[in-house]
Protein backbone atom coordinates (compact mmCIF):
# COMPACT_ATOMS: atom_id res chain seq x y z
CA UNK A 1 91.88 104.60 83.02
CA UNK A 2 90.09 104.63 86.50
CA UNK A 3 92.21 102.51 88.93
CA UNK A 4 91.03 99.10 89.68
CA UNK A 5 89.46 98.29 93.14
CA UNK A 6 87.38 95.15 92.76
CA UNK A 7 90.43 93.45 94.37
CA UNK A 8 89.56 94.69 97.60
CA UNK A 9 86.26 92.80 97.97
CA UNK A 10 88.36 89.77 98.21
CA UNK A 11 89.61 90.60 101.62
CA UNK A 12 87.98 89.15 104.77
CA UNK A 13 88.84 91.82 107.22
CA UNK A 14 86.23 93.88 108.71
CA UNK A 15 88.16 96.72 108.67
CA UNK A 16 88.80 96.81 104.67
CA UNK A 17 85.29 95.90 103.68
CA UNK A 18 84.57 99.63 105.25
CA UNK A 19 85.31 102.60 102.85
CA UNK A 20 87.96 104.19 105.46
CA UNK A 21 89.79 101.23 105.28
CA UNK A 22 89.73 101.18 102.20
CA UNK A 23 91.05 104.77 101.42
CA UNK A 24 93.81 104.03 104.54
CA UNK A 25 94.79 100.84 102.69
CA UNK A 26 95.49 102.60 99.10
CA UNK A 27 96.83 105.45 101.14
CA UNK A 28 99.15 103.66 102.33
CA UNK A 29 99.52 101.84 98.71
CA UNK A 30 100.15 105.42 97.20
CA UNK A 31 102.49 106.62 99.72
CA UNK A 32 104.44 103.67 99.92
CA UNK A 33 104.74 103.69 95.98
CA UNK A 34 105.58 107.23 95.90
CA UNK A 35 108.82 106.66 98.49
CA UNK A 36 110.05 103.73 96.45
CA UNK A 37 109.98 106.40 93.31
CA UNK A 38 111.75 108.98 95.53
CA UNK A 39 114.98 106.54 95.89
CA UNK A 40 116.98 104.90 93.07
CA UNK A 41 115.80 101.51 91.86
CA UNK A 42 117.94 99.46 94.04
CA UNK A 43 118.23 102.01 96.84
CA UNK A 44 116.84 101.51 99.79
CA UNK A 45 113.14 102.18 100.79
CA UNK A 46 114.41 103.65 104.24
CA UNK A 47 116.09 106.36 102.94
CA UNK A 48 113.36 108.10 101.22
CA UNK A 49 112.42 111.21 102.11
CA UNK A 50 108.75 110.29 102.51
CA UNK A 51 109.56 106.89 104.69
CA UNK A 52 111.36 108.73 107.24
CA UNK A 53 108.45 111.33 107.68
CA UNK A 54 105.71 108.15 108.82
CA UNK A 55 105.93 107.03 112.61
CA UNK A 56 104.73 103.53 111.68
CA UNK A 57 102.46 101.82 113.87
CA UNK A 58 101.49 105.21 114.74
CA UNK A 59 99.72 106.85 112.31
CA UNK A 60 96.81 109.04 113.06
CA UNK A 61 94.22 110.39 110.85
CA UNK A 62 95.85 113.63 110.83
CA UNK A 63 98.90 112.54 109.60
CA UNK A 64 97.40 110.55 107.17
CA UNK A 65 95.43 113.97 106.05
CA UNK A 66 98.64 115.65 105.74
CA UNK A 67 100.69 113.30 103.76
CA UNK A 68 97.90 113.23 101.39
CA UNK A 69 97.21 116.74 100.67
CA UNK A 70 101.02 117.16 100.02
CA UNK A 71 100.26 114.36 97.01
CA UNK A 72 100.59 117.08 94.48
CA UNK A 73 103.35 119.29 95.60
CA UNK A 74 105.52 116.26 96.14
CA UNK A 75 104.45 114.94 92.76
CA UNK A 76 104.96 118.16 91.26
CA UNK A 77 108.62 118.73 92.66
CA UNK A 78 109.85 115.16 91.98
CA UNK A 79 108.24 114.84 88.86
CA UNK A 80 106.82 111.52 89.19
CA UNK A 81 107.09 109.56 86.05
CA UNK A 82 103.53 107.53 86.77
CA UNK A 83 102.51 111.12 88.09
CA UNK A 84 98.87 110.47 86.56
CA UNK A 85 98.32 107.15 88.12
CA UNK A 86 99.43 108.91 91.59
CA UNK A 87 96.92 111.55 91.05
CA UNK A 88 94.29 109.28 90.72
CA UNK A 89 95.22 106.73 93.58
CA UNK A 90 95.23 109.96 95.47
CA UNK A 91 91.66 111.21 94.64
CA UNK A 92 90.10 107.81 95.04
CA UNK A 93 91.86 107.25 98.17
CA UNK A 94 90.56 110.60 99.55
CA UNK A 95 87.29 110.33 98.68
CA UNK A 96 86.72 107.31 100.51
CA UNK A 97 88.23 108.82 103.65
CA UNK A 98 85.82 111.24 103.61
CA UNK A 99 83.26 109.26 102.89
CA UNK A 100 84.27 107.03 105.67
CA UNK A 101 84.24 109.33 108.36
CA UNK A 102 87.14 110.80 110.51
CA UNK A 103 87.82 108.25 112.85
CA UNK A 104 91.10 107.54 114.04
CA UNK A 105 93.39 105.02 112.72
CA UNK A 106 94.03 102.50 115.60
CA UNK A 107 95.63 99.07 115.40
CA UNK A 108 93.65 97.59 112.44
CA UNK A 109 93.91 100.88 110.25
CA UNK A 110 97.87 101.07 110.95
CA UNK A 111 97.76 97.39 110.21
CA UNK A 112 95.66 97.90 106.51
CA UNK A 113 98.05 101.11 106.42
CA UNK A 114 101.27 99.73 106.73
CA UNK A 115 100.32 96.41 104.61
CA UNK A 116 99.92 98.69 101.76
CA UNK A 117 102.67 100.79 102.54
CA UNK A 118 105.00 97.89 102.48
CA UNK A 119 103.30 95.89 99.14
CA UNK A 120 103.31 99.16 97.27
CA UNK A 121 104.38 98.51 93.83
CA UNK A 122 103.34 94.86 93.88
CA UNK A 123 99.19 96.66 94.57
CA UNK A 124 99.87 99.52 92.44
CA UNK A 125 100.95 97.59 89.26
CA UNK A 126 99.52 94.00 89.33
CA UNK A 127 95.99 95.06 90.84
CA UNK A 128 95.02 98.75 90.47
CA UNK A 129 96.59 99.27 87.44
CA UNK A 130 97.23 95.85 86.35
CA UNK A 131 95.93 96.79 82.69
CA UNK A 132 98.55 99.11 82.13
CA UNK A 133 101.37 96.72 83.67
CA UNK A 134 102.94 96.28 80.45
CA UNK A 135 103.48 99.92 79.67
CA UNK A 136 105.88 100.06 82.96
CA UNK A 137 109.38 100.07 83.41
């Protein structure tokens, strides 16, 4: 299954209704999903690995670039149990990156960054891959 993205449209902000928003928003969905797997259920968020690598509220493209092309090694080494749905949050967020241009992040793209950082697995399960919610644990 293809993950769902008609939930964006909803969103008033000029900066999500263009595809680079868009791919920093999920980015920041899938990266901020992928630290809450790298701690224990009720640990917390801070402590993972990948949270204490992002300067929040400071995020440039570059960065951005290379959290994401570490997507597979760090799914391949933790061994990610929704390591499918990551993958694919990972291609679709990339793809509209580049097709968004390379412009820097700035205030509203930390902003759309950090939002989906911070709503992770709330985005991941009950909107991109709200069809498969029941299957999770």
């Amino acid at each position: 299954m293809k993950p769902n993205l008609e939930f964006l449209d909803v969103f008033e902000d000029k900066y999500l209704k263009t595809q680079y928003g868009k791919g920093v928003f999920l980015a920041g969905v899938l990266l901020g999903y992928m630290a809450r797997l790298q701690v224990a259920k009720n640990d917390d968020i801070h402590n993972a690995p990948l949270f204490k690598q992002l300067n929040f509220g400071k995020v440039t493209a570059r960065d951005l670039k290379k959290h994401l092309s570490r997507v597979p090694e760090l799914i391949k080494a933790y061994r990610f149990k929704y390591s499918w749905h990551l993958q694919q949050l990972a291609n679709v967020a990339g793809a509209l990156l580049l097709q968004g241009g390379g412009k820097e992040l700035g205030v509203d793209g930390n902003f759309a960054f950090t939002v989906g950082f911070a709503n992770a697995s709330d985005y991941f399960w009950n909107y991109i891959f709200e069809k498969e919610k029941d299957n999770q644990d």
